[in-house]
Protein backbone atom coordinates (compact mmCIF):
# COMPACT_ATOMS: atom_id res chain seq x y z
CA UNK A 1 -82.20 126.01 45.89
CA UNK A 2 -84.74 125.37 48.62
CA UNK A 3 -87.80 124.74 46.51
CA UNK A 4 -85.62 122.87 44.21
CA UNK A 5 -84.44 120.51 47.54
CA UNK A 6 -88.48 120.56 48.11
CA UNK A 7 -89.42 119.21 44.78
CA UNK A 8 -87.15 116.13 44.90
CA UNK A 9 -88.00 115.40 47.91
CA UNK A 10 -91.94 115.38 46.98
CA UNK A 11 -90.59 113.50 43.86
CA UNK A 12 -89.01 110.86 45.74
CA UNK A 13 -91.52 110.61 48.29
CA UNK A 14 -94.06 109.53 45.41
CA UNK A 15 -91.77 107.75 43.76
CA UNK A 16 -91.22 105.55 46.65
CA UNK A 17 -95.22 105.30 47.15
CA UNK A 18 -95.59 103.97 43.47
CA UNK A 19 -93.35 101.52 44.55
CA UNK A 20 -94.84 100.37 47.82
CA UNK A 21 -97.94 99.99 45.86
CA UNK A 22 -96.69 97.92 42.90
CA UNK A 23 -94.67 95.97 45.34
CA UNK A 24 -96.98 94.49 47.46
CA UNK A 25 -99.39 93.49 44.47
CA UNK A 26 -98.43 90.72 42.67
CA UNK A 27 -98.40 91.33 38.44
CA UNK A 28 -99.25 87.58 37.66
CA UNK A 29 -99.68 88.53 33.88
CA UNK A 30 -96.65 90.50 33.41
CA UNK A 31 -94.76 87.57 35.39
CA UNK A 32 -96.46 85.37 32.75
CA UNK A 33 -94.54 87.28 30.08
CA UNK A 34 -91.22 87.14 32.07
CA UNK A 35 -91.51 83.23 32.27
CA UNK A 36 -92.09 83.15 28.56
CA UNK A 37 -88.40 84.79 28.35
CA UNK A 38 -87.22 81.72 29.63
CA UNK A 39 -89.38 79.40 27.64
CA UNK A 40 -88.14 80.91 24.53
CA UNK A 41 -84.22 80.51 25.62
CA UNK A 42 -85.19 76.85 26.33
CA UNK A 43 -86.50 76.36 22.54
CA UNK A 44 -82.48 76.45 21.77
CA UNK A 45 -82.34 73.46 24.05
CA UNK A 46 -85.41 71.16 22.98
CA UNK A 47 -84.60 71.69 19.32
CA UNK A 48 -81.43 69.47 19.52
CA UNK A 49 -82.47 65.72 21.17
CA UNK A 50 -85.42 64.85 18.27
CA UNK A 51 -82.86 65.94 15.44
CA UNK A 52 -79.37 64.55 16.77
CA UNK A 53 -80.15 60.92 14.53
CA UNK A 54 -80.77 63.74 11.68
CA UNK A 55 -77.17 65.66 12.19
CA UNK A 56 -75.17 62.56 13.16
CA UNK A 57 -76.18 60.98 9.77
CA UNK A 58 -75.49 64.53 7.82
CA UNK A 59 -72.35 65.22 9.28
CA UNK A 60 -70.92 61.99 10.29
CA UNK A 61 -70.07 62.49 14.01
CA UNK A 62 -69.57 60.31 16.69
CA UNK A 63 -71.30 59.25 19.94
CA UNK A 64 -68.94 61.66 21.89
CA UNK A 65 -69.31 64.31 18.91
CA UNK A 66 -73.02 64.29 20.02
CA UNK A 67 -72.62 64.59 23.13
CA UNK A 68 -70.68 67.83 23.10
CA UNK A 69 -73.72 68.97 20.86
CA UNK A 70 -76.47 68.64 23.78
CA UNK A 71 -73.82 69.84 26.45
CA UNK A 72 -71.53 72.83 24.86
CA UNK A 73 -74.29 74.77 24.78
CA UNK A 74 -73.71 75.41 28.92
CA UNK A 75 -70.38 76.11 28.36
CA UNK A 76 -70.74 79.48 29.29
CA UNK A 77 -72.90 79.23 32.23
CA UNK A 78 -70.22 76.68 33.77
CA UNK A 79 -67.75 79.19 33.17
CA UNK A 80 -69.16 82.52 34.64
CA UNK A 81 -73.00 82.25 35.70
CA UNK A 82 -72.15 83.83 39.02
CA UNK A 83 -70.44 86.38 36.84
CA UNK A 84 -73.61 87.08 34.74
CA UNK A 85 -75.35 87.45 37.63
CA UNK A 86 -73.31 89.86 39.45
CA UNK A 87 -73.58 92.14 35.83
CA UNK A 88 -77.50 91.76 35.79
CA UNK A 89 -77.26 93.45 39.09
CA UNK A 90 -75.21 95.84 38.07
CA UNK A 91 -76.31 96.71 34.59
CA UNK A 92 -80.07 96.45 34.38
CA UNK A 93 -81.76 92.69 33.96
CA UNK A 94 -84.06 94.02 31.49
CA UNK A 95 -81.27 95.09 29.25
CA UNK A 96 -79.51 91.68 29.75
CA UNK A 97 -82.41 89.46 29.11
CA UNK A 98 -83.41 91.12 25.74
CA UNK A 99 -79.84 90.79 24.97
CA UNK A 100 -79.88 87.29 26.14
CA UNK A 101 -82.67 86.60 23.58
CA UNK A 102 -81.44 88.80 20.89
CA UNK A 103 -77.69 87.17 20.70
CA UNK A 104 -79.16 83.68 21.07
CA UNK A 105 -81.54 83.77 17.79
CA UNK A 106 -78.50 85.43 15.30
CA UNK A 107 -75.96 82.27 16.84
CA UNK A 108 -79.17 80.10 16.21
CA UNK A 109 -79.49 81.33 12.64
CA UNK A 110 -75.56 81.06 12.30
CA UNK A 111 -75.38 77.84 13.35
CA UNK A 112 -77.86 76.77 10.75
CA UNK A 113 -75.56 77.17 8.04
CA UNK A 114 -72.94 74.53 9.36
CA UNK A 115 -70.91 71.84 7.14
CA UNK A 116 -69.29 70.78 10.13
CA UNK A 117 -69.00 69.74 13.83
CA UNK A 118 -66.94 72.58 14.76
CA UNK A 119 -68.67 75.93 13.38
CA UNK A 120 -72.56 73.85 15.13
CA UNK A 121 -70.64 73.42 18.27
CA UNK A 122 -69.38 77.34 18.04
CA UNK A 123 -72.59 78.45 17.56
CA UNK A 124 -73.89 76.09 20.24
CA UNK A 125 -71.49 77.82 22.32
CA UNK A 126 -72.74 81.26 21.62
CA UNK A 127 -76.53 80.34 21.57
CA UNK A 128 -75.16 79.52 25.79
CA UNK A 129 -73.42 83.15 26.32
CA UNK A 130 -77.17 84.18 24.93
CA UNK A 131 -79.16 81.49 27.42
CA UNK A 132 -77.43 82.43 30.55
CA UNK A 133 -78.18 85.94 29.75
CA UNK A 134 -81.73 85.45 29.87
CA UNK A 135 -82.27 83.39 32.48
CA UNK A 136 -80.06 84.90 34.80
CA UNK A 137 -81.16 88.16 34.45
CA UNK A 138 -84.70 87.64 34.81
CA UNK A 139 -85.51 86.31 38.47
CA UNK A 140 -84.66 90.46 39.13
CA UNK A 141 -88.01 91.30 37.06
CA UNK A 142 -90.15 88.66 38.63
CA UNK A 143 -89.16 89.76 41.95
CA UNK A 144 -89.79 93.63 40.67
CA UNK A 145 -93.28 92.54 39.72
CA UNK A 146 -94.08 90.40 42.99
CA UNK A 147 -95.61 91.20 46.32
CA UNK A 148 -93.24 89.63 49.35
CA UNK A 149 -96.10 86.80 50.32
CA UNK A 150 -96.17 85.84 46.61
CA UNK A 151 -92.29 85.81 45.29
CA UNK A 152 -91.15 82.49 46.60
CA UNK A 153 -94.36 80.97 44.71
CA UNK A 154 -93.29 83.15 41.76
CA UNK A 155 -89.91 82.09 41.48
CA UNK A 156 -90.53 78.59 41.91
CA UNK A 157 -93.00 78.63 39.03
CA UNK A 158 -90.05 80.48 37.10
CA UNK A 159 -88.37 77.16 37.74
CA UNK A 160 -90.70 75.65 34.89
CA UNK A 161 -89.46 77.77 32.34
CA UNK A 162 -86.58 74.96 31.03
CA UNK A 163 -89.01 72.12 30.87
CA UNK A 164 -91.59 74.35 29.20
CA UNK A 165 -89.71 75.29 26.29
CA UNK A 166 -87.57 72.38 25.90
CA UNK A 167 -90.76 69.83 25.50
CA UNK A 168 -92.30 72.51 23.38
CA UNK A 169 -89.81 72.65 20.73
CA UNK A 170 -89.40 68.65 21.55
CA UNK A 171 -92.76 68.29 20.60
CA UNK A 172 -93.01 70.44 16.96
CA UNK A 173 -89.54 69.08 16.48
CA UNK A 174 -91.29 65.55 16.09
CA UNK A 175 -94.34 66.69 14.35
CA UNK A 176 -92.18 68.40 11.53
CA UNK A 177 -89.81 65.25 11.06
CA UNK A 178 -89.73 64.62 7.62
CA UNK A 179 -90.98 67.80 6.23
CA UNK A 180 -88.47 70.68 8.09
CA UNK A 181 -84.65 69.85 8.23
CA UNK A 182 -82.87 70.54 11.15
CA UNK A 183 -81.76 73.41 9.98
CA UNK A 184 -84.97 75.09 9.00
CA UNK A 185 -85.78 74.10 12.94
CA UNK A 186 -82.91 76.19 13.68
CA UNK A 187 -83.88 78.90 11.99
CA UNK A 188 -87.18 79.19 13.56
CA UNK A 189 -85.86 79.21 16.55
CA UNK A 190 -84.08 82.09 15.27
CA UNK A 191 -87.15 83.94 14.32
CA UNK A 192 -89.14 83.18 17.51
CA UNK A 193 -86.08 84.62 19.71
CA UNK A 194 -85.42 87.52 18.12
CA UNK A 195 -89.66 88.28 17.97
CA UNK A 196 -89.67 87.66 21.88
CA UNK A 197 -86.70 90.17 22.79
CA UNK A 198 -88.78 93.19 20.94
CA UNK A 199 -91.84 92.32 22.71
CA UNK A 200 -90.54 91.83 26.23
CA UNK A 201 -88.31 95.03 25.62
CA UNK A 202 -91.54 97.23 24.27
CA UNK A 203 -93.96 95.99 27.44
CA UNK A 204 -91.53 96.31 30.56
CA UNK A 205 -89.13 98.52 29.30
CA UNK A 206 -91.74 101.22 31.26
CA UNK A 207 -91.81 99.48 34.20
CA UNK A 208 -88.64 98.74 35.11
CA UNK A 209 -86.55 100.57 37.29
CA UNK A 210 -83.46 102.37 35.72
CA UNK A 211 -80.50 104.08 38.06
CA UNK A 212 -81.67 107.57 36.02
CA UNK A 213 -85.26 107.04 37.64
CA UNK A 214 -83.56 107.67 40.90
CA UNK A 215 -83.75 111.46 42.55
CA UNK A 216 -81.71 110.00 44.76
CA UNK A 217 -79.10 107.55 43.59
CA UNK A 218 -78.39 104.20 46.20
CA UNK A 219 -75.14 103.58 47.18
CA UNK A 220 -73.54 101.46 44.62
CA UNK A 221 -72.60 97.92 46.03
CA UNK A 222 -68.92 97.02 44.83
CA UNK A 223 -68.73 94.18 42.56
CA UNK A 224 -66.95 92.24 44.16
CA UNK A 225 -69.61 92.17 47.16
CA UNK A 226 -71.78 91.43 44.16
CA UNK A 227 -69.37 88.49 43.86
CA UNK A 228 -68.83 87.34 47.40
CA UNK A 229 -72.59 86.85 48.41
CA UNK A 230 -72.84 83.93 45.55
CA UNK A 231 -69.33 82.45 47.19
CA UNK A 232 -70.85 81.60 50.99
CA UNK A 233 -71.40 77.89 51.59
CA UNK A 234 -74.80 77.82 51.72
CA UNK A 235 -75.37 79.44 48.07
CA UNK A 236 -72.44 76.97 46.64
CA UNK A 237 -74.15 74.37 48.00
CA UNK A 238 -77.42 75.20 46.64
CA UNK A 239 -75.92 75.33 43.11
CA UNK A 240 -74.05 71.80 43.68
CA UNK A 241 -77.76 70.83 44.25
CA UNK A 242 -78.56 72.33 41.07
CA UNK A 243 -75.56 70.83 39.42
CA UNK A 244 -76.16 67.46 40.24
CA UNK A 245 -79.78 67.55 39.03
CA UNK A 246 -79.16 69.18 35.40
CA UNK A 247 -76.51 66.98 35.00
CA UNK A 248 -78.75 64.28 35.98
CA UNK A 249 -81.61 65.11 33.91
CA UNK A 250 -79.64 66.42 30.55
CA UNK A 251 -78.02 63.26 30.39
CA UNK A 252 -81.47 61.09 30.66
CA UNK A 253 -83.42 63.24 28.41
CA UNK A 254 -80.52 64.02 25.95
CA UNK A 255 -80.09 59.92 25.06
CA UNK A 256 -83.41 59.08 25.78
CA UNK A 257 -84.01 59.31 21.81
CA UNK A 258 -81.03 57.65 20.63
CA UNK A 259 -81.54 54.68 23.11
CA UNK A 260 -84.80 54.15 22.12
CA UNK A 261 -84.13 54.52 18.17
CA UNK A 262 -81.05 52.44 18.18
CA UNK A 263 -83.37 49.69 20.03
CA UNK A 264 -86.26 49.69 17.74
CA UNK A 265 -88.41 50.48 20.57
CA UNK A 266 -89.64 53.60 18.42
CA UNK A 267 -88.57 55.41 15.37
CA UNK A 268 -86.84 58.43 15.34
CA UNK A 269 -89.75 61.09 15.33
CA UNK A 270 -91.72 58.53 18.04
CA UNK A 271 -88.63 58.51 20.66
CA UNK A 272 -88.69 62.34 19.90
CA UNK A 273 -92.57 62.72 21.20
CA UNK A 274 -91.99 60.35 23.78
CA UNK A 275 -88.84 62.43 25.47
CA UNK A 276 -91.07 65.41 24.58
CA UNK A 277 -93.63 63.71 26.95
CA UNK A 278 -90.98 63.16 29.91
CA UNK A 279 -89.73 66.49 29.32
CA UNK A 280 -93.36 68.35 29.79
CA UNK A 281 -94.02 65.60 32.93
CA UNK A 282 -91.09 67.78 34.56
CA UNK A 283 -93.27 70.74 34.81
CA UNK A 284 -95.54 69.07 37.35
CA UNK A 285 -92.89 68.67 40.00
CA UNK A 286 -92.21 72.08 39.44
CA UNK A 287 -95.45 73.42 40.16
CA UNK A 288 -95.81 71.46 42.81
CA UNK A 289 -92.48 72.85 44.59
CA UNK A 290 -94.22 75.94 45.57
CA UNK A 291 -96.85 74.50 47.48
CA UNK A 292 -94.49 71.92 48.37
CA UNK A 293 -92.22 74.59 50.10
CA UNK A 294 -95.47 75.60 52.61
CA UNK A 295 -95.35 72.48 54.16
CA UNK A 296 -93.09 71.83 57.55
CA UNK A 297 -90.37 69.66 55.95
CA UNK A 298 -87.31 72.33 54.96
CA UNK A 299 -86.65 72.80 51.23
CA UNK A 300 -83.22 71.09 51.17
CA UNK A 301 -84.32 67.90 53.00
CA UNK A 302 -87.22 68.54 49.65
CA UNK A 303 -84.44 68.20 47.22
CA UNK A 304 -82.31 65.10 49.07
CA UNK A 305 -86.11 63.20 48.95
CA UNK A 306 -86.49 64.01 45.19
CA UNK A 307 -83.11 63.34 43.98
CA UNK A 308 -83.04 59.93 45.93
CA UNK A 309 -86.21 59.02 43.95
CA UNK A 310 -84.58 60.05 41.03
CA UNK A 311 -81.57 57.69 40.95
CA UNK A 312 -83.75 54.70 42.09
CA UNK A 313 -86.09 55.64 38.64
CA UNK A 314 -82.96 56.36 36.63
CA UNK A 315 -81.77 52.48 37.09
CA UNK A 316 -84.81 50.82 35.73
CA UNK A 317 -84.96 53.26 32.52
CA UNK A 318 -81.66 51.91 31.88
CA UNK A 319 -81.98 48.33 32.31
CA UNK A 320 -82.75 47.31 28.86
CA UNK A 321 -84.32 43.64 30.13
CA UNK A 322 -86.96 45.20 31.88
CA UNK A 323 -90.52 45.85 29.93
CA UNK A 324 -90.61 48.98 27.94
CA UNK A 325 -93.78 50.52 29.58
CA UNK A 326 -92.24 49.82 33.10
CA UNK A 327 -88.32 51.96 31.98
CA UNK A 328 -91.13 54.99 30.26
CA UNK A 329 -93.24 54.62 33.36
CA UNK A 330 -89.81 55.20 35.17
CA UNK A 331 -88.87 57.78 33.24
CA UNK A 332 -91.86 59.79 33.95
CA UNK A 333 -91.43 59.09 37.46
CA UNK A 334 -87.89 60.50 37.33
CA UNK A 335 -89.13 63.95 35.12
CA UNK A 336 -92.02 64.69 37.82
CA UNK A 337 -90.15 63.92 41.12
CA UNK A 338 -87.34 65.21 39.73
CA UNK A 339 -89.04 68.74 38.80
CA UNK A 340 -89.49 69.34 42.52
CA UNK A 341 -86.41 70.14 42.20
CA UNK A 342 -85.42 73.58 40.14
CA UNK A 343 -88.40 75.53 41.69
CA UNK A 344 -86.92 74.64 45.42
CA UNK A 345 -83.80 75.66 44.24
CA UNK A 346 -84.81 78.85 43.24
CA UNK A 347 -87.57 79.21 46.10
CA UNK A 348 -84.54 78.57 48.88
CA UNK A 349 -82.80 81.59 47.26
CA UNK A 350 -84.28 84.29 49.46
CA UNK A 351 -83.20 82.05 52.95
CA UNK A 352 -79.86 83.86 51.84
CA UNK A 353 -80.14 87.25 50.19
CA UNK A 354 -82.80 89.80 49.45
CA UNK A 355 -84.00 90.67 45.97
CA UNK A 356 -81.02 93.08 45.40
CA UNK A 357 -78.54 91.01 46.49
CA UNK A 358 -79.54 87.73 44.53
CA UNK A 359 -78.71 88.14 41.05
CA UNK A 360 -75.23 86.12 41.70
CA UNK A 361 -77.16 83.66 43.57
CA UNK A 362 -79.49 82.77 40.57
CA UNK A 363 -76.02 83.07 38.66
CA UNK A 364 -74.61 80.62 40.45
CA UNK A 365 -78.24 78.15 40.32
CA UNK A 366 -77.27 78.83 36.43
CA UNK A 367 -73.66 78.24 36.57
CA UNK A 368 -74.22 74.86 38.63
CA UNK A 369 -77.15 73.96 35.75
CA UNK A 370 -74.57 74.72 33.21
CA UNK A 371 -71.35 72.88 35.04
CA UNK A 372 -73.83 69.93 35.31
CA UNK A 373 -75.31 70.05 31.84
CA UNK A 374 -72.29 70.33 30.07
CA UNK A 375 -70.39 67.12 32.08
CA UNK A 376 -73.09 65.23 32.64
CA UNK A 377 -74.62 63.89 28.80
CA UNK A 378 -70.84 63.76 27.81
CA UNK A 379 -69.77 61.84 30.41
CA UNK A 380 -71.95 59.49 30.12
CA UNK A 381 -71.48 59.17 26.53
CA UNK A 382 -68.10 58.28 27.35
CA UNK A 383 -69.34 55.89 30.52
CA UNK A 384 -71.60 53.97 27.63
CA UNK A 385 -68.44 53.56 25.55
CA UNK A 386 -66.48 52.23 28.17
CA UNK A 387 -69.20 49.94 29.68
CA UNK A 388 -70.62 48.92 26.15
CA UNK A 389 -74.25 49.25 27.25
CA UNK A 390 -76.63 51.83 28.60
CA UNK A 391 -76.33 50.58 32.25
CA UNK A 392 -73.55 53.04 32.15
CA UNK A 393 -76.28 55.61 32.19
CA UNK A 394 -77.61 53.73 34.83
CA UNK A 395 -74.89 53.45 37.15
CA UNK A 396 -73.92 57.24 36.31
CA UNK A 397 -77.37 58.99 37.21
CA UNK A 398 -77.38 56.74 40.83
CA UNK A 399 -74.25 58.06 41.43
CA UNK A 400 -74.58 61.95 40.86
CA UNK A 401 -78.23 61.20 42.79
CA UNK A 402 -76.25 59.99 45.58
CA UNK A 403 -73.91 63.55 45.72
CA UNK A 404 -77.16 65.23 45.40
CA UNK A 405 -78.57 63.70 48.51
CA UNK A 406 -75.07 64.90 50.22
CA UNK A 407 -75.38 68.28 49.32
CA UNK A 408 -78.97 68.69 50.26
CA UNK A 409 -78.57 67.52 53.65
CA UNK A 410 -75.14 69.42 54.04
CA UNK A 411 -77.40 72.62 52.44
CA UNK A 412 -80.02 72.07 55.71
CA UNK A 413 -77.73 73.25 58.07
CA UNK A 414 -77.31 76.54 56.46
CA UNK A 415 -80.45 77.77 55.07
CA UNK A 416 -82.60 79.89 57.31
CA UNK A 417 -86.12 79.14 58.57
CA UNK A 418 -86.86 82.66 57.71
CA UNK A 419 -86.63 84.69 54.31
CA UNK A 420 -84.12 87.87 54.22
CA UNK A 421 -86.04 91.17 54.84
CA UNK A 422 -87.30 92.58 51.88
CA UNK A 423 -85.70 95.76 50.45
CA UNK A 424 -85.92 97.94 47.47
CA UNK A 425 -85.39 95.39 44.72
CA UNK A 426 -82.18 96.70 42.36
CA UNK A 427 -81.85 98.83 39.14
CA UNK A 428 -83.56 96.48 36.56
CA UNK A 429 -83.36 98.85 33.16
């Protein structure tokens, strides 16, 4: 019994040594392949804006109809992302995000098939439960592949992975006009996510940490601790940030084609490229949140700058008398200020918990993405309708900008000048 005691202790003590050395490298090409997990979630999301003239036409739906087609598919992050999160902790993130992946291609291939608005929305629906699956489970493997100095840059690079993989798809979308349908689009989606959950499943599934790994098991945290860490103010008030930006953004980037088709501005597969372009202009503020985040000013008083600039752009896009090059230079002025904004998000995450206590933060980042994506395109649909003219849109987007602002500056007061102290990061298998 002694040498047996002796041996796990050896066991343990090396197991903890692998770990002090992996942890304070930083893996930048396995947290490449991690942020291709969420790049090919987003595809689900870039394949619908360039082909919504296509499936209006086919199936006959209205303005609203469309609407719920760009924004049903957050459904279920509105609904339970701090949920998601708290099971990512609990249940492995690796498992969760090739899940994630997996469930999103089959409703992807499903959806293909539909006659109507109600089995696409379904699906749209599902291809959600399969989004939020991915993307909240996968901040955990970033952080299990990052050295301390090196995870705040990490995970505000991770912010990128939506505008990635939306403008991707945003961009073959517009080059296959006229020679795919939209439902051979769908069905490549299908293929790519289903081909990305067996590669990201065969590479980390070795290096991930599983509770059976353990010699020594850690004492479980209840989940409703899990729970209550994503329910302080200052992590609801960093997803209300989040909120009012995806909102924001989905709503601009969602009818960007439509407005700019129904004005003869550009034909269908043109306005497609052209919100493809905005789109990928997103991924520079993003980048530049990491470096952004070294410099004295505090990451929430970062996020009240960039969503002010935001709502200033947002009114010229909309104000069809203007010139069109000055509303697309405003667009792309909205897109890159704007992107400063998801990788500070994530980045302020550790000011409140330590890598195995944040997977119901990032659920709740998700669940505010997903309250705000799924409100904010239909709501404006239904703002345009009321008003009769895109400066609806306008008047919308300067509105949730303003909240935004609110929240950011209500968020200063709570987020700490110093990150939490690192600790073992949690079970990822």
């Amino acid at each position: 019994m002694q040498r047996r005691r002796e041996k796990d202790k050896s066991l343990f003590a090396s197991f903890r040594a692998t770990r002090r050395t992996r942890g304070s490298r930083t893996s930048w090409g396995m947290v490449g392949l991690l942020f291709l997990i969420g790049v090919t979630a987003s595809l689900q999301i870039g394949k619908v804006p360039g082909e919504l003239p296509a499936i209006q036409a086919e199936l006959g739906l209205s303005l609203f109809d469309i609407g719920l087609i760009v924004s049903i598919f957050s459904l279920v992050a509105a609904i339970g992302g701090i949920f998601v999160g708290a099971l990512s902790d609990r249940f492995g993130s690796l498992r969760l995000a090739v899940a994630g992946l997996a469930l999103g291609g089959v409703a992807s291939f499903v959806g293909s098939f539909a006659g109507s608005a109600a089995p696409l929305l379904a699906s749209r629906v599902v291809e959600g439960l399969g989004f939020i699956l991915a993307t909240t489970s996968t901040p955990a493997l970033i952080a299990n592949e990052t050295g301390l100095s090196d995870r705040g840059r990490a995970l505000g690079l991770w912010g990128m992975y939506m505008p990635a993989g939306t403008s991707l798809m945003m961009v073959v979308a517009a080059f296959l006009t006229g020679s795919w349908s939209w439902r051979q689009l769908w069905q490549a989606t299908t293929f790519l996510n289903l081909a990305y959950a067996t590669i990201v499943w065969l590479v980390f599934r070795g290096r991930v940490d599983s509770p059976d790994q353990w010699p020594t098991k850690p004492k479980p945290v209840r989940f409703k601790e899990r729970l209550a860490t994503a329910l302080r103010p200052g992590p609801l008030l960093l997803a209300g940030c989040f909120l009012t930006y995806a909102g924001n953004f989905l709503a601009l980037i969602g009818f960007m084609p439509l407005m700019l088709s129904r004005s003869g501005e550009a034909s269908a597969a043109f306005a497609g490229l052209l919100t493809a372009v905005i789109v990928a202009a997103n991924m520079i503020g993003n980048a530049a949140s990491g470096f952004l985040a070294e410099r004295k000013i505090s990451r929430p008083r970062i996020i009240a700058i960039s969503a002010a600039i935001m709502g200033a752009a947002a009114i010229f896009v909309f104000l069809e008398t203007l010139p069109f090059a000055l509303r697309y230079t405003s667009a792309l002025i909205f897109a890159v200020v704007g992107g400063v904004i998801p990788g500070t998000c994530f980045g302020t995450v550790e000011s409140f918990a330590s890598p195995s206590k944040a997977g119901p933060i990032f659920g709740g980042l998700i669940q505010g993405a997903g309250i705000g994506q799924l409100l904010g395109p239909s709501l404006v649909a239904a703002t345009v309708e009321a008003v009769g003219s895109w400066h609806g849109a306008a008047a919308f987007i300067a509105a949730g900008a303003v909240v935004n602002v609110t929240l950011a500056l209500l968020l200063d007061r709570y987020v700490s000048k110093t990150p939490a102290p690192p600790v073992r990061p949690p079970p990822s298998g």
